[in-house]
N, C-alpha and C. Protein backbone atom coordinates (compact mmCIF):
# COMPACT_ATOMS: atom_id res chain seq x y z
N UNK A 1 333.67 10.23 90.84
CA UNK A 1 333.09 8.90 90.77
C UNK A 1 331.93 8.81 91.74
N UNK A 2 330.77 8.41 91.21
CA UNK A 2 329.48 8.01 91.99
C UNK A 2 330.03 7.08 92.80
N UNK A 3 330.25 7.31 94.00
CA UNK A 3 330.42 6.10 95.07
C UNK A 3 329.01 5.01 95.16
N UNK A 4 329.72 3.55 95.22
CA UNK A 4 328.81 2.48 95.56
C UNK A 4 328.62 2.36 97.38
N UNK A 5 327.12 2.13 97.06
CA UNK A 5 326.92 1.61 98.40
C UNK A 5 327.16 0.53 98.96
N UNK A 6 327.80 0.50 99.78
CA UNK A 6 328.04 -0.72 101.27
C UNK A 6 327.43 -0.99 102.45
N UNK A 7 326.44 -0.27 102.09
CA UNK A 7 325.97 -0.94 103.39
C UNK A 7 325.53 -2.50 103.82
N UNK A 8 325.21 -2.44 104.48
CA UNK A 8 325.30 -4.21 105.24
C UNK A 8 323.93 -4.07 104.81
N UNK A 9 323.70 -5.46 104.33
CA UNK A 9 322.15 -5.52 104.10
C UNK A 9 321.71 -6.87 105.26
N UNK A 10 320.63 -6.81 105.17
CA UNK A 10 320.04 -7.55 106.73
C UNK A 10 319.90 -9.30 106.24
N UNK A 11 319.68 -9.94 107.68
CA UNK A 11 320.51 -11.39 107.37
C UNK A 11 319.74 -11.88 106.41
N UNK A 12 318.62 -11.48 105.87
CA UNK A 12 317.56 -12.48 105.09
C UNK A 12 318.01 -12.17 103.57
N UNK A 13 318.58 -10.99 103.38
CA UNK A 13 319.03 -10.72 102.22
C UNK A 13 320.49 -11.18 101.66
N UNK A 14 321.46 -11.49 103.02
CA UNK A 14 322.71 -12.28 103.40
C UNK A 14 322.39 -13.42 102.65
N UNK A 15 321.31 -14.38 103.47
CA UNK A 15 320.94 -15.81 103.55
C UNK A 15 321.11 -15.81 101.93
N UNK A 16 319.85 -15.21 101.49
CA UNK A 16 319.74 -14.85 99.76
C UNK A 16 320.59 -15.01 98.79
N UNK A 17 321.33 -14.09 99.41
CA UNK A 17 322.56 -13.83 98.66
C UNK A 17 323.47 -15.39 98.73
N UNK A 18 323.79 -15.55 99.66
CA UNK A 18 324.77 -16.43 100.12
C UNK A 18 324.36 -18.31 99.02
N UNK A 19 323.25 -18.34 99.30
CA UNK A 19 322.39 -19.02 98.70
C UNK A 19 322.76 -19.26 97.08
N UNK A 20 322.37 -17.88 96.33
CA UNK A 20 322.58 -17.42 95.08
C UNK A 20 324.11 -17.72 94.56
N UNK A 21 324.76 -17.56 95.92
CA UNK A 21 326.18 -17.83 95.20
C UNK A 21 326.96 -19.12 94.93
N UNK A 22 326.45 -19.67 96.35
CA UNK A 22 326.33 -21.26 96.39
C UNK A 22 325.92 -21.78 95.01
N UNK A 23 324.76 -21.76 94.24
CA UNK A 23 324.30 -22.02 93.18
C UNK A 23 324.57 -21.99 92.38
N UNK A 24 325.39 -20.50 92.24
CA UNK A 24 326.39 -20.16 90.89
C UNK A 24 327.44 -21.27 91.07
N UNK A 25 327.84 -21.24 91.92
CA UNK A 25 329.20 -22.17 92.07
C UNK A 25 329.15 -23.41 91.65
N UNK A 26 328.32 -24.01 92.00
CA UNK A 26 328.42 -25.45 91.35
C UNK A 26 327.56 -25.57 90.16
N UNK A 27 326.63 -24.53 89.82
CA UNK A 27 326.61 -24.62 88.11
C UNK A 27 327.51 -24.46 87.43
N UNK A 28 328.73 -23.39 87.53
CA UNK A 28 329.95 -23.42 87.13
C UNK A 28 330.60 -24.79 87.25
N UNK A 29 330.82 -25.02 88.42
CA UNK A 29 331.83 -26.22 88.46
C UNK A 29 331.10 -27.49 87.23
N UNK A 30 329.97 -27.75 87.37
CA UNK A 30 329.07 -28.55 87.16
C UNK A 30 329.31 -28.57 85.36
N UNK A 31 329.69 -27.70 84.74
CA UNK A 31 329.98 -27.13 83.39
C UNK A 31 329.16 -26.09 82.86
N UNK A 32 328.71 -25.04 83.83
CA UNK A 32 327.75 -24.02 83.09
C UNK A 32 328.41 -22.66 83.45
N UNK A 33 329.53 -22.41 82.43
CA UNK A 33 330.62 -21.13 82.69
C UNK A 33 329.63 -19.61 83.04
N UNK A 34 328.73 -20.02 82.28
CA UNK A 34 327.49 -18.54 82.28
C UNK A 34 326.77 -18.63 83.68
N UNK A 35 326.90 -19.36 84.44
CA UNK A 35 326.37 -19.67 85.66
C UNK A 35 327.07 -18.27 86.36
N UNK A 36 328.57 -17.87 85.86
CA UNK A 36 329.21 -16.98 86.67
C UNK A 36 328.83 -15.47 86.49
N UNK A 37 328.62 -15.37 85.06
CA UNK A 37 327.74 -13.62 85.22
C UNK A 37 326.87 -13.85 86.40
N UNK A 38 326.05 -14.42 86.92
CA UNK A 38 325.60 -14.06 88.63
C UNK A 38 326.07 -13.49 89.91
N UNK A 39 327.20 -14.47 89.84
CA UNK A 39 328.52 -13.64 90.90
C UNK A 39 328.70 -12.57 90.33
N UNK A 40 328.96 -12.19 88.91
CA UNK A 40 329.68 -10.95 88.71
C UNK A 40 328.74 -9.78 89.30
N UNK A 41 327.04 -10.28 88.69
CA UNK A 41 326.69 -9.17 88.60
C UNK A 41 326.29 -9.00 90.28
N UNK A 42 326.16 -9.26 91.17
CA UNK A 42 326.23 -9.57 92.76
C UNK A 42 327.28 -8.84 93.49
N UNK A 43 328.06 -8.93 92.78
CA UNK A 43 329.52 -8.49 93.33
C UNK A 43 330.45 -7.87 92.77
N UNK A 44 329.90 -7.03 91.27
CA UNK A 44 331.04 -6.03 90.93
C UNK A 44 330.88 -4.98 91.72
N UNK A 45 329.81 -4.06 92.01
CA UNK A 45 329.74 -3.16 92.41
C UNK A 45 330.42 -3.17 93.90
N UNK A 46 330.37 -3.99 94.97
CA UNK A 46 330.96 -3.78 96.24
C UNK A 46 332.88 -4.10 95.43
N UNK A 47 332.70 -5.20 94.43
CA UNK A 47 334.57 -5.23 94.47
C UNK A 47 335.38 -3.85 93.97
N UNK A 48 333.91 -3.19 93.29
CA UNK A 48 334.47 -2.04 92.32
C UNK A 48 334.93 -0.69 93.54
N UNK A 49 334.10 -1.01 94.49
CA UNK A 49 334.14 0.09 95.56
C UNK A 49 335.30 -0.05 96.15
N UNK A 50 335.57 -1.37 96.28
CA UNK A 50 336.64 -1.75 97.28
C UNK A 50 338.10 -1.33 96.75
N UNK A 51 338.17 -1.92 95.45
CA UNK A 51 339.34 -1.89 94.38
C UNK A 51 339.19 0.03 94.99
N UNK A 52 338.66 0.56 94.30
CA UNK A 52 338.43 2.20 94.08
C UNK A 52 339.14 2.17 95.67
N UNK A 53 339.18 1.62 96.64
CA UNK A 53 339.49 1.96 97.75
C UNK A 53 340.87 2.24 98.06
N UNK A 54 341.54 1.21 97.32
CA UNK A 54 342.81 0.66 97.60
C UNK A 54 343.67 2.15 96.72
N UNK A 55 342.94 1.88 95.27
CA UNK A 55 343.87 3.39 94.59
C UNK A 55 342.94 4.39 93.81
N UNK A 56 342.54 4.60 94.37
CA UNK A 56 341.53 5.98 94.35
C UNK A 56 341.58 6.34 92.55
N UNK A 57 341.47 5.54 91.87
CA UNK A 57 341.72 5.87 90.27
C UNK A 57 340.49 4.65 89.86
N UNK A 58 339.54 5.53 89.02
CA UNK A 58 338.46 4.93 88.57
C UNK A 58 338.92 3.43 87.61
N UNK A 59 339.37 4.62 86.63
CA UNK A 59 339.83 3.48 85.51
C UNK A 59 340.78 2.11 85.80
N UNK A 60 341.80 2.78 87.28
CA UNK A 60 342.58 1.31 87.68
C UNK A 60 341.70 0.33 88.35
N UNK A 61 340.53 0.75 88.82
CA UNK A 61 339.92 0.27 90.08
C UNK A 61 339.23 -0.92 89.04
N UNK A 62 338.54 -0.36 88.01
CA UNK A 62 337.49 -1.11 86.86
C UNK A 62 338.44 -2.79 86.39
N UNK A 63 339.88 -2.22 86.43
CA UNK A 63 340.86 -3.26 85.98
C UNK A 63 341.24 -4.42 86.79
N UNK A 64 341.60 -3.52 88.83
CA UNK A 64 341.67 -4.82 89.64
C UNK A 64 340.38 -5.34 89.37
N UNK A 65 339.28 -4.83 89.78
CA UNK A 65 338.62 -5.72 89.74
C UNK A 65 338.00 -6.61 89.00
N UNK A 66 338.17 -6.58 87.76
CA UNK A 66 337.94 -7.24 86.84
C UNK A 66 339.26 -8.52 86.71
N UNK A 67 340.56 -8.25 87.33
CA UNK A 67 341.36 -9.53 87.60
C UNK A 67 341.04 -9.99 88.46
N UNK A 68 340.12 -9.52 89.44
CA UNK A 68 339.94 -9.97 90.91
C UNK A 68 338.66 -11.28 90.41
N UNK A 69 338.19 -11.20 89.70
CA UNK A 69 336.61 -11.94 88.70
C UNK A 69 337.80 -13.01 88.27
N UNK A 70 338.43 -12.27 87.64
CA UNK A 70 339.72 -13.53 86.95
C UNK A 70 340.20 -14.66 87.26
N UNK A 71 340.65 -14.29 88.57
CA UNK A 71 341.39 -15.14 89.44
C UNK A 71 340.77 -15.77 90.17
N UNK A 72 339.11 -15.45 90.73
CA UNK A 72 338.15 -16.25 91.13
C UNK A 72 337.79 -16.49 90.63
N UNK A 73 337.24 -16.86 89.11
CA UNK A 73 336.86 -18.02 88.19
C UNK A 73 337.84 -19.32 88.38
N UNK A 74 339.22 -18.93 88.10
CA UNK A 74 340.08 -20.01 88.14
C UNK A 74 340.10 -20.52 89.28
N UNK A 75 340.15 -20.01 90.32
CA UNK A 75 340.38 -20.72 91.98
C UNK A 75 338.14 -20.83 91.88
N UNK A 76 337.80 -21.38 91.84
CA UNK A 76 336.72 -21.58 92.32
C UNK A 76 336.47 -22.88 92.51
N UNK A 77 337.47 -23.94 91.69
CA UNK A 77 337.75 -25.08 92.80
C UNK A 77 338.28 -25.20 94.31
N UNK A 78 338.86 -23.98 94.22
CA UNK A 78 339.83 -24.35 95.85
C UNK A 78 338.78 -23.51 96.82
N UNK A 79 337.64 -23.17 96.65
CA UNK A 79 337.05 -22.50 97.98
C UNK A 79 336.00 -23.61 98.12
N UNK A 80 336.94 -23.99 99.25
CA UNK A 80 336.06 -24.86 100.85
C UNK A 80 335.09 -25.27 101.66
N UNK A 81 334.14 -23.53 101.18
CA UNK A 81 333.30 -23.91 102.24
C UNK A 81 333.24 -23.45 103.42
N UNK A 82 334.64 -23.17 103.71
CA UNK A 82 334.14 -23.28 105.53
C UNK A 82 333.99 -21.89 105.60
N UNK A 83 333.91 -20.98 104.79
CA UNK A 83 333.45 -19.42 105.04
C UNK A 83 332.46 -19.65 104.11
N UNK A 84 331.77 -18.04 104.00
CA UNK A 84 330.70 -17.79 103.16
C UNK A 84 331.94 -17.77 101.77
N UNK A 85 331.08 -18.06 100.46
CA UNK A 85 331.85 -17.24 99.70
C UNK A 85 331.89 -15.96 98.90
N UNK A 86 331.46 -15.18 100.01
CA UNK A 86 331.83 -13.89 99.73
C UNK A 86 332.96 -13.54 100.56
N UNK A 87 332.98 -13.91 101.81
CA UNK A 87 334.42 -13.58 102.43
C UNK A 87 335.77 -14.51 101.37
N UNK A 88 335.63 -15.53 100.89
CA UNK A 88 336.58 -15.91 100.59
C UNK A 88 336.74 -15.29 99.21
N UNK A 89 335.79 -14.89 98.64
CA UNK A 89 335.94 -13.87 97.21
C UNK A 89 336.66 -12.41 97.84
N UNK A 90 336.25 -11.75 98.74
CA UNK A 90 336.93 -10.46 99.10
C UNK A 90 338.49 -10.91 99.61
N UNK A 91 339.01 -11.95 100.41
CA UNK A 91 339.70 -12.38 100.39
C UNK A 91 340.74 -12.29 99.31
N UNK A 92 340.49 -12.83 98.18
CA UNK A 92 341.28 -13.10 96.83
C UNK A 92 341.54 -11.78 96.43
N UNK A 93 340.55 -11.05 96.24
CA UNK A 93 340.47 -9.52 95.98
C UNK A 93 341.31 -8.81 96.69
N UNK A 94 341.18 -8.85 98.11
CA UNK A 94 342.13 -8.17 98.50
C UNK A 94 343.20 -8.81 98.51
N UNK A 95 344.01 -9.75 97.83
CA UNK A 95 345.38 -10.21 97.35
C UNK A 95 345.80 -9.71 96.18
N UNK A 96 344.49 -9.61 95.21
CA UNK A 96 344.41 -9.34 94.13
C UNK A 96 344.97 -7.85 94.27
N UNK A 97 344.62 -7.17 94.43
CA UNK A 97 344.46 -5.25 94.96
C UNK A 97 346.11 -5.14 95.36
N UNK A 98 346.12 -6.05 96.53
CA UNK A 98 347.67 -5.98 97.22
C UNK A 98 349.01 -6.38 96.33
N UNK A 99 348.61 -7.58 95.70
CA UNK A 99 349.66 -7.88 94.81
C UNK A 99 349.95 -6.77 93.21
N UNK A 100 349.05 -6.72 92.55
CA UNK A 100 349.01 -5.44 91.79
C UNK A 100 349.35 -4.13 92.00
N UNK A 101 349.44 -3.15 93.19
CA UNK A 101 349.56 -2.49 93.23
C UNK A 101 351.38 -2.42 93.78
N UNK A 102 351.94 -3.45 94.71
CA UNK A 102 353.17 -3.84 95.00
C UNK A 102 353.99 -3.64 93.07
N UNK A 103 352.93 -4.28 92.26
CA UNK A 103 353.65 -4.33 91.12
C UNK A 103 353.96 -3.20 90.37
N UNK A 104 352.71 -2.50 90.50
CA UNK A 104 352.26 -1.09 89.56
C UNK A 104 351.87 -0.13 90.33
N UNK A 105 352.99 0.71 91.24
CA UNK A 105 352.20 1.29 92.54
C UNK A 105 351.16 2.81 92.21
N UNK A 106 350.59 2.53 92.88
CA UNK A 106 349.91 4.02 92.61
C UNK A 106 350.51 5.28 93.19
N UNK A 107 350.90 6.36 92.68
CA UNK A 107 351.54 7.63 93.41
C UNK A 107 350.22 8.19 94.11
N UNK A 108 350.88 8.25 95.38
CA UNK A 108 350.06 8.75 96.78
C UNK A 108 351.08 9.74 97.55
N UNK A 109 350.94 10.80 98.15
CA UNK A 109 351.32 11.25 98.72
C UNK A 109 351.91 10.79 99.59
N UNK A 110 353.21 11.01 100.61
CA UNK A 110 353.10 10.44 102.25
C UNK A 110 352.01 11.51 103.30
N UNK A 111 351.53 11.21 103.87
CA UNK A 111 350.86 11.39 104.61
C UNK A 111 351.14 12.60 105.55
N UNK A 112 352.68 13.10 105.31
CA UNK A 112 353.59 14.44 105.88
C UNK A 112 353.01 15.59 105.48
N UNK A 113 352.68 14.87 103.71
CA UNK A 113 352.89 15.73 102.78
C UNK A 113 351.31 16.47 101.92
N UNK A 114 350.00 15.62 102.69
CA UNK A 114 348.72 16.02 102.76
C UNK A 114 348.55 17.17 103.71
N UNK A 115 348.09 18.12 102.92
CA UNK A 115 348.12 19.55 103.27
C UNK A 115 347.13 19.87 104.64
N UNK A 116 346.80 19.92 106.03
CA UNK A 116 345.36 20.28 106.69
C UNK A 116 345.14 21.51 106.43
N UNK A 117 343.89 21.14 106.28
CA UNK A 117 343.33 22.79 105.88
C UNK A 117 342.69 23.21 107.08
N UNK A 118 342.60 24.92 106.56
CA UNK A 118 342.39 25.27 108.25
C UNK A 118 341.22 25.46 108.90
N UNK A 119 341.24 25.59 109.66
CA UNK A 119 339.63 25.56 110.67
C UNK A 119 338.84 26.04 110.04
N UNK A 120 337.92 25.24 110.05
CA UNK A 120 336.66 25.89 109.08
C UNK A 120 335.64 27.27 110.27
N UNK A 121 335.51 28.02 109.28
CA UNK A 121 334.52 29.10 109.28
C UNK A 121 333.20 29.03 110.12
N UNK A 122 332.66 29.54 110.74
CA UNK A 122 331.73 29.01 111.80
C UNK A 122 330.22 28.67 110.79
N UNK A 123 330.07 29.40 109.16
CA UNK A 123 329.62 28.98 108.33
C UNK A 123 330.69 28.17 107.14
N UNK A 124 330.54 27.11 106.79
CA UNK A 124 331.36 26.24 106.36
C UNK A 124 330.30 26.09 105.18
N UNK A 125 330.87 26.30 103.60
CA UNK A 125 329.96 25.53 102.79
C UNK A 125 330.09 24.57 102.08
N UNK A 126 329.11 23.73 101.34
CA UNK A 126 329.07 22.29 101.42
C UNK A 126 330.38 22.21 100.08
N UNK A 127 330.64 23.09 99.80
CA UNK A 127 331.71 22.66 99.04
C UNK A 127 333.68 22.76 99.50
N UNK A 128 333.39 23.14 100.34
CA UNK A 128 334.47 23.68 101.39
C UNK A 128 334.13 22.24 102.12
N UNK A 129 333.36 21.61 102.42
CA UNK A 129 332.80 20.69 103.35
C UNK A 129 333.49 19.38 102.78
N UNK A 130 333.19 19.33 101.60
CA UNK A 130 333.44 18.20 100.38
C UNK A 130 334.88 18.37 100.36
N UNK A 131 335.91 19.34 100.45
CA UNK A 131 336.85 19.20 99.81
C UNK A 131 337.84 18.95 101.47
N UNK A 132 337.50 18.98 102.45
CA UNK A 132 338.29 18.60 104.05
C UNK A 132 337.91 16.88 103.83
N UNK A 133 336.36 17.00 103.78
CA UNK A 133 336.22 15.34 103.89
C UNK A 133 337.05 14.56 102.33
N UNK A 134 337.54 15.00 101.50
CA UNK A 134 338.19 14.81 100.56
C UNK A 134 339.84 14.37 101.16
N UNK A 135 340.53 15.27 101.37
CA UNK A 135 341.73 15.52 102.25
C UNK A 135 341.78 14.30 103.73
N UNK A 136 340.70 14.30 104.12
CA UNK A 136 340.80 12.85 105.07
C UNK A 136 341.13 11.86 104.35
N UNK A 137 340.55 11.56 102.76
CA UNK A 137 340.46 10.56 102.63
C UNK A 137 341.68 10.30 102.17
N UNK A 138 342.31 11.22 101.31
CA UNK A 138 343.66 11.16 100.59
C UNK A 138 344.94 10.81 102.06
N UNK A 139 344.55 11.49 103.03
CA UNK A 139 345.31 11.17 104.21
C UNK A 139 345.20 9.54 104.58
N UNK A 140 344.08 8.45 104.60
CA UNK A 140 344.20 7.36 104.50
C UNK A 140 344.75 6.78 103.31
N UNK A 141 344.40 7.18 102.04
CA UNK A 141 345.72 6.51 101.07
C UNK A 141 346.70 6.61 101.41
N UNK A 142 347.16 7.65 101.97
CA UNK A 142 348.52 8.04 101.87
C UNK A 142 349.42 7.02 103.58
N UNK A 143 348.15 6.33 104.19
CA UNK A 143 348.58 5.48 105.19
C UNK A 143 349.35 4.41 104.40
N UNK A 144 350.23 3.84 105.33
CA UNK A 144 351.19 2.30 104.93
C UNK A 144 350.02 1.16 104.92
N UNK A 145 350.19 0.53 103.53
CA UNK A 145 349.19 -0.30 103.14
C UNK A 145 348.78 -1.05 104.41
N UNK A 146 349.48 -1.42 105.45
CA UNK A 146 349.32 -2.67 106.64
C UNK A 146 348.38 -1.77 107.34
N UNK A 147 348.32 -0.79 107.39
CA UNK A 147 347.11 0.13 108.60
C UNK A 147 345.98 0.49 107.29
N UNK A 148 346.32 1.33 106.14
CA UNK A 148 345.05 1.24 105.18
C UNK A 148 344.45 0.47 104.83
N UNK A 149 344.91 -0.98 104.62
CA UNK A 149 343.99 -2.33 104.25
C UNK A 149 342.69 -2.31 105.51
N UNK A 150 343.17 -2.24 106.72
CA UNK A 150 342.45 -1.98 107.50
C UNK A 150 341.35 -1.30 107.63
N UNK A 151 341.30 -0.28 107.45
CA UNK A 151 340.86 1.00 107.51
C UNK A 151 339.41 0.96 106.19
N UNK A 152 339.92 0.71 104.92
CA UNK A 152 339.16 0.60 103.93
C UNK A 152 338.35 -0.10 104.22
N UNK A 153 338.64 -1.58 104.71
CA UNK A 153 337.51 -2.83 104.63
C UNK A 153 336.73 -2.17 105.86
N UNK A 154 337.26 -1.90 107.22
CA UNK A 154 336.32 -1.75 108.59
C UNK A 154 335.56 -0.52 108.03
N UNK A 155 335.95 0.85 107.83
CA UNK A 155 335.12 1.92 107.54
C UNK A 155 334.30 2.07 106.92
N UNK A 156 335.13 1.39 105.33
CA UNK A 156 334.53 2.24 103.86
C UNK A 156 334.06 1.19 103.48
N UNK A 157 334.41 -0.15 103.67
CA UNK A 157 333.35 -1.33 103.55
C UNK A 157 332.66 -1.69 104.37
N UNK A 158 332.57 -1.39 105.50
CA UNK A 158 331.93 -1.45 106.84
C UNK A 158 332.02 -3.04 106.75
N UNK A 159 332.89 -4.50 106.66
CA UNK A 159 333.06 -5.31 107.31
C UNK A 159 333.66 -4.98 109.03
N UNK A 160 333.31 -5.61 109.66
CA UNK A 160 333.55 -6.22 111.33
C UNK A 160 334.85 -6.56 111.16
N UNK A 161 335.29 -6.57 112.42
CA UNK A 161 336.32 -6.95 112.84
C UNK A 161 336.56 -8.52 112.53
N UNK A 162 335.81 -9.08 112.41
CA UNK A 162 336.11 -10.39 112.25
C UNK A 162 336.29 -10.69 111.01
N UNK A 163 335.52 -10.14 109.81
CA UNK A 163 335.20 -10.34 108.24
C UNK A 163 336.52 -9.48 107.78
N UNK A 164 337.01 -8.28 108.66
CA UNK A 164 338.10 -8.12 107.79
C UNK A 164 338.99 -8.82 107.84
N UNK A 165 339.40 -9.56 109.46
CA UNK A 165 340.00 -10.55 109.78
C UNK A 165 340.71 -11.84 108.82
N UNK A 166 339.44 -11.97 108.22
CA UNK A 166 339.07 -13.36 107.17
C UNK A 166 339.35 -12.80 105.86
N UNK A 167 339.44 -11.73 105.68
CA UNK A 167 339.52 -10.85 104.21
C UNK A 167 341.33 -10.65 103.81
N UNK A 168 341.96 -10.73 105.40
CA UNK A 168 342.77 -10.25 105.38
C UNK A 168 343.67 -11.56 105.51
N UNK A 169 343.57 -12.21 106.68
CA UNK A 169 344.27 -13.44 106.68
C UNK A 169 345.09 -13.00 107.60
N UNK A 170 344.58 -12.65 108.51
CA UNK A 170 345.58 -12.17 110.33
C UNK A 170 344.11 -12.25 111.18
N UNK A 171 345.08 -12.44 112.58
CA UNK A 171 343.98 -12.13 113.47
C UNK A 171 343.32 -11.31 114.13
N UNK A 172 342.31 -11.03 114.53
CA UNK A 172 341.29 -10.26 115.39
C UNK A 172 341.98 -9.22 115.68
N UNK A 173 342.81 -9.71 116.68
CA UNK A 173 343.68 -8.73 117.62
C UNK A 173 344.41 -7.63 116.57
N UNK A 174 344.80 -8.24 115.52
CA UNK A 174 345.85 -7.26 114.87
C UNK A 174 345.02 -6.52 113.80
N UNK A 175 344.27 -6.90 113.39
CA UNK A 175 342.91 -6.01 112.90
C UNK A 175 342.99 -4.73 113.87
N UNK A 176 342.44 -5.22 114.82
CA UNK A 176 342.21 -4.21 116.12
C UNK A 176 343.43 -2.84 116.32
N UNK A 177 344.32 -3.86 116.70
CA UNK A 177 345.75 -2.61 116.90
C UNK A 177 346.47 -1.69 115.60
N UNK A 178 345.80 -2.60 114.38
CA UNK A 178 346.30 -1.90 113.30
C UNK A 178 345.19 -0.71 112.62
N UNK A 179 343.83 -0.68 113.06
CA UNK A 179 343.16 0.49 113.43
C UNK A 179 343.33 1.06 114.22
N UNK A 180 343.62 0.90 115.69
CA UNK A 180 344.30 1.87 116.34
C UNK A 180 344.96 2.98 115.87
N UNK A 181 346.14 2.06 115.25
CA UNK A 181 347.54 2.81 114.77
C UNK A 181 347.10 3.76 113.68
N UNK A 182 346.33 3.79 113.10
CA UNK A 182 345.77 4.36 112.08
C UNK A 182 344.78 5.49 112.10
N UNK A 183 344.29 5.24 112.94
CA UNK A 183 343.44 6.57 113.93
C UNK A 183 344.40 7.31 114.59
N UNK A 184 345.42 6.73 114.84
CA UNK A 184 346.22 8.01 115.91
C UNK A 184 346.93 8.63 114.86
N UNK A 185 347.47 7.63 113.47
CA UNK A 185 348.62 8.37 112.49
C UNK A 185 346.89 10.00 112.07
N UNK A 186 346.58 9.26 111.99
CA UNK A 186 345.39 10.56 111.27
C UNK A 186 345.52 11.77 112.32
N UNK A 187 345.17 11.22 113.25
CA UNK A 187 344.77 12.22 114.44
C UNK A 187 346.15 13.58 114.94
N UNK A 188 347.11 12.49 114.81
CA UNK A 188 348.45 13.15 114.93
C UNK A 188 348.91 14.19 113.83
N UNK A 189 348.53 13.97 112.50
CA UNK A 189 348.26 14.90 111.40
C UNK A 189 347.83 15.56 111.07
N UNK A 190 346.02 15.26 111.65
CA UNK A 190 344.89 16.32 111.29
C UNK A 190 344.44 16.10 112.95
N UNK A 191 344.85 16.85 113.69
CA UNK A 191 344.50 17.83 115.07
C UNK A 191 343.20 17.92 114.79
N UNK A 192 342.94 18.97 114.05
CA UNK A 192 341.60 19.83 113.81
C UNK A 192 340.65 19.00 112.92
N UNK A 193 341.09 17.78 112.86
CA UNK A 193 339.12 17.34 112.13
C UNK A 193 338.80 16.26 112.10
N UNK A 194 338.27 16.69 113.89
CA UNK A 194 337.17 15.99 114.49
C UNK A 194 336.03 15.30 114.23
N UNK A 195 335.40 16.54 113.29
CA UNK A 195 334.58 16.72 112.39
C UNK A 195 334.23 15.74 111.44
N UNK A 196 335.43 15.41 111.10
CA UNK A 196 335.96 14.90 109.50
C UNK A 196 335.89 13.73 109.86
N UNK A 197 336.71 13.03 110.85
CA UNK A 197 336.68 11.69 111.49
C UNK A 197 335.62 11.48 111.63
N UNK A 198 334.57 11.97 112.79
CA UNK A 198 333.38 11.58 112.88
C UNK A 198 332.16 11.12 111.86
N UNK A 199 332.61 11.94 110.61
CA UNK A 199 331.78 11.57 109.25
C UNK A 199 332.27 10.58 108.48
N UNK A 200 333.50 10.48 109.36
CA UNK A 200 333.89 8.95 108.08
C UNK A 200 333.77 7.94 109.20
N UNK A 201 333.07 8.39 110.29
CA UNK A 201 333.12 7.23 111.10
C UNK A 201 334.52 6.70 111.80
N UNK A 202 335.56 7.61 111.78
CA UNK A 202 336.78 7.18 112.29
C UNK A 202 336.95 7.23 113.69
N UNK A 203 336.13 8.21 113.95
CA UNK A 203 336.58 8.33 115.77
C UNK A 203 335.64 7.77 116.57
N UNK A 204 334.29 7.53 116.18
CA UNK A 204 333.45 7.02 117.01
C UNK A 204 333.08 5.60 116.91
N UNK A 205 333.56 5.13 115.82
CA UNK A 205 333.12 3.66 115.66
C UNK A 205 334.12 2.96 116.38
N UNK A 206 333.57 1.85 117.10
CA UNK A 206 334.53 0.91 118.38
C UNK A 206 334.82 -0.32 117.44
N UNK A 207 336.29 -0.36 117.23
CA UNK A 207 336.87 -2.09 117.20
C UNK A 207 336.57 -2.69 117.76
């Protein structure tokens, strides 16, 4: 799967955005249902990444998120305001993701049972390269959803500590300690890749 990009785009493109969605929203509410292909098209690609996050299966990922659209059409009376609504859309999503998969779980390894491979070669090639940084990642599926929820949104969605916070519906602090815990389960497993962490951004990025 072509991975989507996440990166953070800068505040003027935020503002934009934020703006755009506002707009959709109360043309919807207002009676203009087509007002909502805007959100969709705004926001499949980061929900599609995200979903893909939770169970690493293309075709399931295409499905949460397409209930995740579902269930925020219908609740689009009950959002407030007092966040952006994109946090309160990732929000739903990640209920959406959590509750579905509780239902229909995805087979993941335990995390015992992800193989480390061994020290790479002082020439390492990029396909040998691809398949360790592969094995990290299956080692975070294979984390207990309460430390991977984590992990996905701060890393692989690059939300803050605070936005996963709000995504998640706990506080700061436990954001914080539940990356911790999650860096050490890795670290305690895969000894040897340093490497590997550092490219997914696991060991050097500060909570």
């Amino acid at each position: 799967m072509a991975e989507l990009s996440t990166s953070v785009p800068g505040s003027s493109a935020c503002d934009a955005r934020a703006a755009a969605d506002l707009a959709d929203v109360e043309r919807v509410l207002a009676g203009e249902p087509r007002a909502f292909e805007g959100i969709v098209r705004r926001w499949q690609g980061p929900l599609l990444n995200m979903a893909w996050r939770y169970c690493r299966d293309r075709g399931r990922a295409e499905e949460l998120a397409q209930e995740a659209f579902v269930r925020s059409w219908r609740a689009l009376p009950q959002w407030r305001r007092e966040s952006s609504f994109s946090t309160w859309l990732f929000a739903l999503a990640a209920n959406v993701f959590r509750s579905e998969l509780k239902r229909f779980p995805t087979v993941n390894l335990p995390i015992e049972d992800v193989a480390e491979p061994a020290t790479p070669a002082h020439q390492l090639t990029e396909a040998a390269g691809r398949e360790r940084y592969e094995l990290v990642r299956r080692a975070v599926l294979a984390l207990p959803m309460r430390y991977r929820e984590p992990v996905i949104l701060f890393y692989f969605h690059e939300m803050d500590v605070a936005a996963a916070a709000r995504t998640l519906r706990i506080p700061e602090g436990t954001v914080k300690a539940r990356l911790s815990r999650a860096r050490s389960l890795l670290a305690q497993r895969f000894p040897h890749l340093e490497d590997e962490y550092a490219a997914m951004d696991l060991a050097g990025k500060e909570a």
